[in-house]
PDB file of N, CA and C in Angstrom:
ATOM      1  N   UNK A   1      95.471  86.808  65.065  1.00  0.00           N
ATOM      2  CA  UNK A   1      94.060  86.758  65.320  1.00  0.00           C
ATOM      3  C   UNK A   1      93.845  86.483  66.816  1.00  0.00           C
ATOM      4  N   UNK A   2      93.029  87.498  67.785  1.00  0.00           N
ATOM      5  CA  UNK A   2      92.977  87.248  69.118  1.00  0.00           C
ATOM      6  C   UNK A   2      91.777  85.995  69.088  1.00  0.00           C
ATOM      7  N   UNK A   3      91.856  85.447  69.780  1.00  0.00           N
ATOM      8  CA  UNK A   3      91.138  84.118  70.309  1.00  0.00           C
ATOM      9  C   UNK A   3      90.098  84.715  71.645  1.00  0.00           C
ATOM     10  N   UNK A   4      89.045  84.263  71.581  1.00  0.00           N
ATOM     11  CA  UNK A   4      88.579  85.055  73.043  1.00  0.00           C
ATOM     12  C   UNK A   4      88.031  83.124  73.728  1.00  0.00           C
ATOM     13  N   UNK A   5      88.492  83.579  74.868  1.00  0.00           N
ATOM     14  CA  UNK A   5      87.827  82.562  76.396  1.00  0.00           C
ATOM     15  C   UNK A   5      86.334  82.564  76.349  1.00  0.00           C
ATOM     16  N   UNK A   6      85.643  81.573  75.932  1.00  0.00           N
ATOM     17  CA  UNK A   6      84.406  81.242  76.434  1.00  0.00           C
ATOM     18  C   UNK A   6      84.136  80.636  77.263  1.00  0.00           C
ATOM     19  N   UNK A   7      83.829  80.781  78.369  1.00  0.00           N
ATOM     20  CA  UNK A   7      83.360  79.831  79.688  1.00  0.00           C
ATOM     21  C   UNK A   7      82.181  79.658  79.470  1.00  0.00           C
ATOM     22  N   UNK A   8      81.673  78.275  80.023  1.00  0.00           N
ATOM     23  CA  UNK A   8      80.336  77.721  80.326  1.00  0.00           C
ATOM     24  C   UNK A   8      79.823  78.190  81.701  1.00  0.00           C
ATOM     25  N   UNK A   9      78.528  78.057  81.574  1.00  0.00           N
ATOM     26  CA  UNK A   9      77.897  79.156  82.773  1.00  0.00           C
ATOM     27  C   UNK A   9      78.423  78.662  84.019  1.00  0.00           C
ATOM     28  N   UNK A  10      78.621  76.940  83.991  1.00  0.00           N
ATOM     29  CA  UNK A  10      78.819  76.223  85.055  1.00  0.00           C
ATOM     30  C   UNK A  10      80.455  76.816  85.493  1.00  0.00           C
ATOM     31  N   UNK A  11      81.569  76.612  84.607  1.00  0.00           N
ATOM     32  CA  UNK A  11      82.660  77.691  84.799  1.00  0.00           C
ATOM     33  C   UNK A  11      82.557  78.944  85.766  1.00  0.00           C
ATOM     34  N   UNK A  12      81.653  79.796  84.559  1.00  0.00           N
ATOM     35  CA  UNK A  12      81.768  81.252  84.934  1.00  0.00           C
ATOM     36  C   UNK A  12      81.052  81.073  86.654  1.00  0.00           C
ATOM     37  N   UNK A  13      80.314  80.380  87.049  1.00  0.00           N
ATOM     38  CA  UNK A  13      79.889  80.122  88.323  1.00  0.00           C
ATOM     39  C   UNK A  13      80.509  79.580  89.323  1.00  0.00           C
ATOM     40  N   UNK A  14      81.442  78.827  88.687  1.00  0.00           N
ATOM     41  CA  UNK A  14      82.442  77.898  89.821  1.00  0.00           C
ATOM     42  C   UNK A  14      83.322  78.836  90.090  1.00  0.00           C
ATOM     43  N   UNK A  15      83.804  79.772  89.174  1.00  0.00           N
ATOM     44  CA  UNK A  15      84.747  80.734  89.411  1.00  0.00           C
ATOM     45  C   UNK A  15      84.449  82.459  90.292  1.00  0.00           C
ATOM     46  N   UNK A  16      82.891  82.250  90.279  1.00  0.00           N
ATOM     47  CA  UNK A  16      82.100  83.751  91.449  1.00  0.00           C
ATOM     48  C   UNK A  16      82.178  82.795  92.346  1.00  0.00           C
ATOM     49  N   UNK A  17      81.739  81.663  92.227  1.00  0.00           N
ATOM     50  CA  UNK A  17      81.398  81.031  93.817  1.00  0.00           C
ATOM     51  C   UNK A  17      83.139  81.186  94.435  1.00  0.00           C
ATOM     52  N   UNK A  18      83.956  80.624  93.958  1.00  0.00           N
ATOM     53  CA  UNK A  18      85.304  80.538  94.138  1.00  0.00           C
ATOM     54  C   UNK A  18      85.871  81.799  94.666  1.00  0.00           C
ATOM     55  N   UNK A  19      85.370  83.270  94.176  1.00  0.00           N
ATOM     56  CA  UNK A  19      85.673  84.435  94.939  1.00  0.00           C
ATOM     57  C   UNK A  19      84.968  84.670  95.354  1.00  0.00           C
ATOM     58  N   UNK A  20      83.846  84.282  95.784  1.00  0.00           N
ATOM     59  CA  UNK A  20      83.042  84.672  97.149  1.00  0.00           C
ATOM     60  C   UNK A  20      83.655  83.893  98.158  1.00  0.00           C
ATOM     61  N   UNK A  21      84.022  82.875  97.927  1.00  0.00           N
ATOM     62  CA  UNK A  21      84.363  82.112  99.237  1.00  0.00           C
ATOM     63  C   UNK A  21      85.828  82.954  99.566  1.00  0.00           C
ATOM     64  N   UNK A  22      86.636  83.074  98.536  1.00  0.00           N
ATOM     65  CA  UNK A  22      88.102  84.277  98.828  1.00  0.00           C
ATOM     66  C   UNK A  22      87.295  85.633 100.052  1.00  0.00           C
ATOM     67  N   UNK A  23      86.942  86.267  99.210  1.00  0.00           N
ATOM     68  CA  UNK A  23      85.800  87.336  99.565  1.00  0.00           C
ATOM     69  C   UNK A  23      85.257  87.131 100.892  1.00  0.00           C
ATOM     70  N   UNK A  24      84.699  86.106 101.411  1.00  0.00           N
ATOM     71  CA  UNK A  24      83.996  85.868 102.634  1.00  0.00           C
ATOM     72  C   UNK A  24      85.673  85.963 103.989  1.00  0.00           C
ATOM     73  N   UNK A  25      86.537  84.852 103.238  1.00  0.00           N
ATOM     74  CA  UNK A  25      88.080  84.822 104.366  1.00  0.00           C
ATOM     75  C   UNK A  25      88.648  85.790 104.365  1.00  0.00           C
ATOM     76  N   UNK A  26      88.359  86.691 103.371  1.00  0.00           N
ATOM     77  CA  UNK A  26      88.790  88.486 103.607  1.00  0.00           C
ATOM     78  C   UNK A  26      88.154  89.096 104.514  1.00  0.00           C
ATOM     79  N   UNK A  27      86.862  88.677 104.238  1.00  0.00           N
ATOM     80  CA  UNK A  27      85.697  89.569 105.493  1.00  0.00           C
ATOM     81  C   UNK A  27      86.188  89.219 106.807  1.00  0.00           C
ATOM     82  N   UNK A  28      85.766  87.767 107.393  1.00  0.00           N
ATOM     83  CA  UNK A  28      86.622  87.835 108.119  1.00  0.00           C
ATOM     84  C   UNK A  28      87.628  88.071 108.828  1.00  0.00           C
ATOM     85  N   UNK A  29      89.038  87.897 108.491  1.00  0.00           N
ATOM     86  CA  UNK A  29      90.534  88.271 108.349  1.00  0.00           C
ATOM     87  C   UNK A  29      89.999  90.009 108.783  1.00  0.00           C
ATOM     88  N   UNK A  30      89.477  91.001 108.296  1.00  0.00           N
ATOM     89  CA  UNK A  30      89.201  92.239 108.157  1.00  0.00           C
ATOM     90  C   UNK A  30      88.105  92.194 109.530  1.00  0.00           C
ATOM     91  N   UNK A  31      87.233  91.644 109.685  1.00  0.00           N
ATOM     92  CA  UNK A  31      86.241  91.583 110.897  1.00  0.00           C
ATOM     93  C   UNK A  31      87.229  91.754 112.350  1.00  0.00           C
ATOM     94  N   UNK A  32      87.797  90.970 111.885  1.00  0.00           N
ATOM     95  CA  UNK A  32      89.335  90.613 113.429  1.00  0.00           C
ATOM     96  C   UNK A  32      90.045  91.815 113.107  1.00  0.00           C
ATOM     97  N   UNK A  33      90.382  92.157 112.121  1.00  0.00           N
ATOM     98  CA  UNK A  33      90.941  93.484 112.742  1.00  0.00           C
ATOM     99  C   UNK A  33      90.390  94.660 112.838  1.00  0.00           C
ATOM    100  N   UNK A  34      88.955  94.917 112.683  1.00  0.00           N
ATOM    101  CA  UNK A  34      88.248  95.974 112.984  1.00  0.00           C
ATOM    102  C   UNK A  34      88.228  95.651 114.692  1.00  0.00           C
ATOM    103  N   UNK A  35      87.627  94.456 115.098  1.00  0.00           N
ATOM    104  CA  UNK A  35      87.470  93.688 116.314  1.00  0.00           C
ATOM    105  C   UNK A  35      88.607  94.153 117.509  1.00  0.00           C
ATOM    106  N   UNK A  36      89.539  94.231 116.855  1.00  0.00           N
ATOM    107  CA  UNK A  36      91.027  94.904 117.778  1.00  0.00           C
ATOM    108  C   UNK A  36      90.691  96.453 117.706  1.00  0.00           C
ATOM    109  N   UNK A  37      90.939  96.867 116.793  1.00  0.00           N
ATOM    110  CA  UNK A  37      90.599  98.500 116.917  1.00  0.00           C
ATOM    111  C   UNK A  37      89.131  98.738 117.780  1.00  0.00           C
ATOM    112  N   UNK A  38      88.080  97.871 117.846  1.00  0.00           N
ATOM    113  CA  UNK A  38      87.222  98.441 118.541  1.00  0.00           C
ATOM    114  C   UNK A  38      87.207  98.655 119.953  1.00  0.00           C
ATOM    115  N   UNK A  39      88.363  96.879 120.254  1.00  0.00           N
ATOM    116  CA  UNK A  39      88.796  96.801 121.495  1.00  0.00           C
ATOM    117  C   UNK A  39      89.620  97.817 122.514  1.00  0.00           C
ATOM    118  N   UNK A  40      90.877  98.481 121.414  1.00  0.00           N
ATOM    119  CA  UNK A  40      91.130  99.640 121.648  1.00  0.00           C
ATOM    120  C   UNK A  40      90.876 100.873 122.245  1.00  0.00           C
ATOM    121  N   UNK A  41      88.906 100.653 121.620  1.00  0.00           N
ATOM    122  CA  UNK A  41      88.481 102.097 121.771  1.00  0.00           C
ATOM    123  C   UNK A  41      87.109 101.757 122.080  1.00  0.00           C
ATOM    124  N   UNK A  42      86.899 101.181 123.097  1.00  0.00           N
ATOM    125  CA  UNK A  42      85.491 100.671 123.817  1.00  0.00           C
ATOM    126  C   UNK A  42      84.596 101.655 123.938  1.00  0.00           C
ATOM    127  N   UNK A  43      84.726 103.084 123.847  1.00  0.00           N
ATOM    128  CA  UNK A  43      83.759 103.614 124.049  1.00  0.00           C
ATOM    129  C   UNK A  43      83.200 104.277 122.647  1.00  0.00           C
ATOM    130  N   UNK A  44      83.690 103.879 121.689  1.00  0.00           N
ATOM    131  CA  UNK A  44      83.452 104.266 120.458  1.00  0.00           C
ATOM    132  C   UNK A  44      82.518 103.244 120.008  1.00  0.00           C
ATOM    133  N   UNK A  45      81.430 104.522 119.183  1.00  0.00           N
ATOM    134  CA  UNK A  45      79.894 103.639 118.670  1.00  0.00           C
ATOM    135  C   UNK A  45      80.136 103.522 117.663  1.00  0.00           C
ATOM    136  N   UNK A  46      80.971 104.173 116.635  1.00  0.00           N
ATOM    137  CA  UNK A  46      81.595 104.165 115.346  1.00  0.00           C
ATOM    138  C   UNK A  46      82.004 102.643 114.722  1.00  0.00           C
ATOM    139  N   UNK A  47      82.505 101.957 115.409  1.00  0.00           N
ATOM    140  CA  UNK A  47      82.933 100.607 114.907  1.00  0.00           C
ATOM    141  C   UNK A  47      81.488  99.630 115.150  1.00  0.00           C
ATOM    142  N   UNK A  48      80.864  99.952 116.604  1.00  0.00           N
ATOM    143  CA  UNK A  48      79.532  99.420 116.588  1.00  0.00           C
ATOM    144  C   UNK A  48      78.520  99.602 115.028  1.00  0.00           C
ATOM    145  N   UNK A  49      78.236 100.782 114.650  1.00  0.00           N
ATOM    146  CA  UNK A  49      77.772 101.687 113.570  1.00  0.00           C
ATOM    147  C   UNK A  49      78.240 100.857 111.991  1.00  0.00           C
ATOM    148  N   UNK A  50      79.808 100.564 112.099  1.00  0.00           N
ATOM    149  CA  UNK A  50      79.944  99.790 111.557  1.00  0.00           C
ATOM    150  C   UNK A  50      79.471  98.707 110.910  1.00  0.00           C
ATOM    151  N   UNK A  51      79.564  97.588 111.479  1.00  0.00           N
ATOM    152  CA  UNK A  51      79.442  96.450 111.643  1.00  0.00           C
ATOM    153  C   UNK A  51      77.640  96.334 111.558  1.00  0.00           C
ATOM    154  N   UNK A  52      77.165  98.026 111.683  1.00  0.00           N
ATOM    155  CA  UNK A  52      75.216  97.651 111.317  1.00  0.00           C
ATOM    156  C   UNK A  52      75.398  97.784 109.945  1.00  0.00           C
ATOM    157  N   UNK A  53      76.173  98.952 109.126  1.00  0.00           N
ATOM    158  CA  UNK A  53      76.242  98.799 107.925  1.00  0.00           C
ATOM    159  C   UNK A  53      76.089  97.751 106.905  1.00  0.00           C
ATOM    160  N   UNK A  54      77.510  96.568 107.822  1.00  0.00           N
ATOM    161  CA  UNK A  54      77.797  95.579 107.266  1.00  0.00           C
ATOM    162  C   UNK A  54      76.644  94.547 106.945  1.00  0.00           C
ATOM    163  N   UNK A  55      75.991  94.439 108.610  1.00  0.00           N
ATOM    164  CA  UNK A  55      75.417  93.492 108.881  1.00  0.00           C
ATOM    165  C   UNK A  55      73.920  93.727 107.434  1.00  0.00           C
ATOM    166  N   UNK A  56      73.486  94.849 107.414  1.00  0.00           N
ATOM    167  CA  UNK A  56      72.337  95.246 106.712  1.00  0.00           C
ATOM    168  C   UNK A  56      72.895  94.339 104.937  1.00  0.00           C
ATOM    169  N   UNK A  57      74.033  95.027 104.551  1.00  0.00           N
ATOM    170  CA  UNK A  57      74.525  94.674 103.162  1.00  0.00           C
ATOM    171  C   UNK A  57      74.410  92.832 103.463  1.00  0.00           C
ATOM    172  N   UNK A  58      75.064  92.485 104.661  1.00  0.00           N
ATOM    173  CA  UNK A  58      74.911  90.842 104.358  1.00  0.00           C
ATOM    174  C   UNK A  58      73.104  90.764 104.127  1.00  0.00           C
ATOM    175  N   UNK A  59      72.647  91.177 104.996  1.00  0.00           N
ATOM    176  CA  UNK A  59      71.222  90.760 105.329  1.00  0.00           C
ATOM    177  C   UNK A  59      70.386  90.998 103.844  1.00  0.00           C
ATOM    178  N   UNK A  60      71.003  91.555 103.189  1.00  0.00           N
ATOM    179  CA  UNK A  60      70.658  92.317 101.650  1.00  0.00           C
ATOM    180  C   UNK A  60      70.887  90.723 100.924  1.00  0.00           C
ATOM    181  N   UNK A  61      72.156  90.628 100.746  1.00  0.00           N
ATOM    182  CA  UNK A  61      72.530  89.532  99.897  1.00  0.00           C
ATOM    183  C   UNK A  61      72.247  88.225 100.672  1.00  0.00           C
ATOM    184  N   UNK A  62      71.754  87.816 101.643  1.00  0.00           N
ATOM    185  CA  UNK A  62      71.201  86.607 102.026  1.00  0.00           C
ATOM    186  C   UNK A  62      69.612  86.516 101.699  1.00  0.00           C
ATOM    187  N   UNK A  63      69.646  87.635 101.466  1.00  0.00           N
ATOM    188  CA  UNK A  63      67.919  87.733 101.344  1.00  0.00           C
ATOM    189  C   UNK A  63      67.217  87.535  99.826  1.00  0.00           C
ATOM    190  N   UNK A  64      68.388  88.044  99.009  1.00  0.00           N
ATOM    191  CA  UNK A  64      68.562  87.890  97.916  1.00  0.00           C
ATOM    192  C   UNK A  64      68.874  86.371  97.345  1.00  0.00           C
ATOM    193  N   UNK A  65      69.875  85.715  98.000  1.00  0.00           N
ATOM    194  CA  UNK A  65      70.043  83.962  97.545  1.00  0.00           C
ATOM    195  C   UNK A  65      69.058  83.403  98.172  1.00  0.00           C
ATOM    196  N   UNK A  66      68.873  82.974  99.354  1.00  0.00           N
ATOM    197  CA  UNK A  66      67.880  82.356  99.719  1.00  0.00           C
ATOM    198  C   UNK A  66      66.075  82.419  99.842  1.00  0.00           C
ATOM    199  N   UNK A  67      65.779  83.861  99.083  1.00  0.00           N
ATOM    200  CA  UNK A  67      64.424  84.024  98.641  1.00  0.00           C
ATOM    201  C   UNK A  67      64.061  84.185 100.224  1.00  0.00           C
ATOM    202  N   UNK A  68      64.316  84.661 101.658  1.00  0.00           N
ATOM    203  CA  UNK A  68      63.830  85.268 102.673  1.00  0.00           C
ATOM    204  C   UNK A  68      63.894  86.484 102.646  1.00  0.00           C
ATOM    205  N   UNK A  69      62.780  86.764 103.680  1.00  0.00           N
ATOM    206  CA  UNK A  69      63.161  88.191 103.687  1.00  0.00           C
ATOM    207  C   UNK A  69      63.538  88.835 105.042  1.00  0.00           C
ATOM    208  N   UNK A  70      63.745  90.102 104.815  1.00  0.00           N
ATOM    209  CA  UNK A  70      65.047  90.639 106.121  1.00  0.00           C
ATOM    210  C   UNK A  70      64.496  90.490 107.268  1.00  0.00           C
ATOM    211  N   UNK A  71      63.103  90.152 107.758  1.00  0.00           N
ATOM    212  CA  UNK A  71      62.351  89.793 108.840  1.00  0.00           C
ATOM    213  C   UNK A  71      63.123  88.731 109.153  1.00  0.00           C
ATOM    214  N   UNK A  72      62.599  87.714 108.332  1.00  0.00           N
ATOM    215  CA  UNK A  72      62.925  86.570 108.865  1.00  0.00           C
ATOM    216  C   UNK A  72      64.729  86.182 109.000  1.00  0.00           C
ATOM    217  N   UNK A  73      65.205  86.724 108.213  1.00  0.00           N
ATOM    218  CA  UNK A  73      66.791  86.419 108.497  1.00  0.00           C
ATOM    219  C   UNK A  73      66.994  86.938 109.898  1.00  0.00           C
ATOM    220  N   UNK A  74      66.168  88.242 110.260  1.00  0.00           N
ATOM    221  CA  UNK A  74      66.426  89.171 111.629  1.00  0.00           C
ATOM    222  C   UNK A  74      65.770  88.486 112.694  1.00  0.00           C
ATOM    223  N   UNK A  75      64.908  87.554 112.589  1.00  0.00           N
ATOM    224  CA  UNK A  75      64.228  86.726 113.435  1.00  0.00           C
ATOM    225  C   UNK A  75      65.510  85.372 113.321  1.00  0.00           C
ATOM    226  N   UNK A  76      65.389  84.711 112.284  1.00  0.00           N
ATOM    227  CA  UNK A  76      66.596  83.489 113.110  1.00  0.00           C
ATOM    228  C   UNK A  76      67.709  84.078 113.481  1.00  0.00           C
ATOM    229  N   UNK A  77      68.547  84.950 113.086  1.00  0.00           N
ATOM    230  CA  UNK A  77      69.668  86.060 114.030  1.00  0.00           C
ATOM    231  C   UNK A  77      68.876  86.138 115.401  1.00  0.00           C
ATOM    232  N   UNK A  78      68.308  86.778 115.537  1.00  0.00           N
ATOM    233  CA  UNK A  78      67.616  86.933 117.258  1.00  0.00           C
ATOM    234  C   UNK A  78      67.567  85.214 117.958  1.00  0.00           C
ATOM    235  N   UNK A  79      66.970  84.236 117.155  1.00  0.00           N
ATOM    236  CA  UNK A  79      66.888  82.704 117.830  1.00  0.00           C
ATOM    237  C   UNK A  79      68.809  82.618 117.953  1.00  0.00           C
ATOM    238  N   UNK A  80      69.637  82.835 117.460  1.00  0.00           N
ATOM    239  CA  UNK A  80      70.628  82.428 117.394  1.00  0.00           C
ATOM    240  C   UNK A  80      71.681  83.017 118.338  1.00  0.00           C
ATOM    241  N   UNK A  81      71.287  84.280 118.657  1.00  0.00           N
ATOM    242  CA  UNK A  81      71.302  85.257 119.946  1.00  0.00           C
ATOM    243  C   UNK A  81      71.060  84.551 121.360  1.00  0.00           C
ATOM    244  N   UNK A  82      69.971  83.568 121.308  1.00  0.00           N
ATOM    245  CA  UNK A  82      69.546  83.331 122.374  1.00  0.00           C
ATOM    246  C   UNK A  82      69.838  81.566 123.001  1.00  0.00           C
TER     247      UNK A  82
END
């Protein structure tokens, strides 16, 4: 008779939060080495182009947890710029 795993929500949550935080030291780790290849190739907008992709998908999912919206995340990014 198979047995099935029930996790409690608090579980099943400790364990997304737990690979997002994996997930985030990947991004990173991966940021640095896009960061070298761009260095490589300074005149390339492609890795710039990049990194707007990226930046939009974060700006997606921050906007999404913290109930702001992409204005305002794009406004404290600009204060944080400066």
């Amino acid at each position: 008779m198979a047995t099935t795993n029930k996790k409690t929500a608090m579980q099943t949550y400790e364990d997304r939060a737990q690979d997002i935080g994996a997930l985030m030291t990947w991004l990173q780790d991966e940021l640095e080495v896009h960061e070298a290849k761009a260095k490589a190739d300074p005149q390339n907008y492609g890795y710039a182009g990049d990194l707007g992709n990226v930046k939009a998908k974060l700006t997606e999912i921050l906007a999404f947890l913290s109930n702001n919206d992409d204005r305002a995340i794009a406004e404290a990014l600009a204060d944080l710029r400066n």
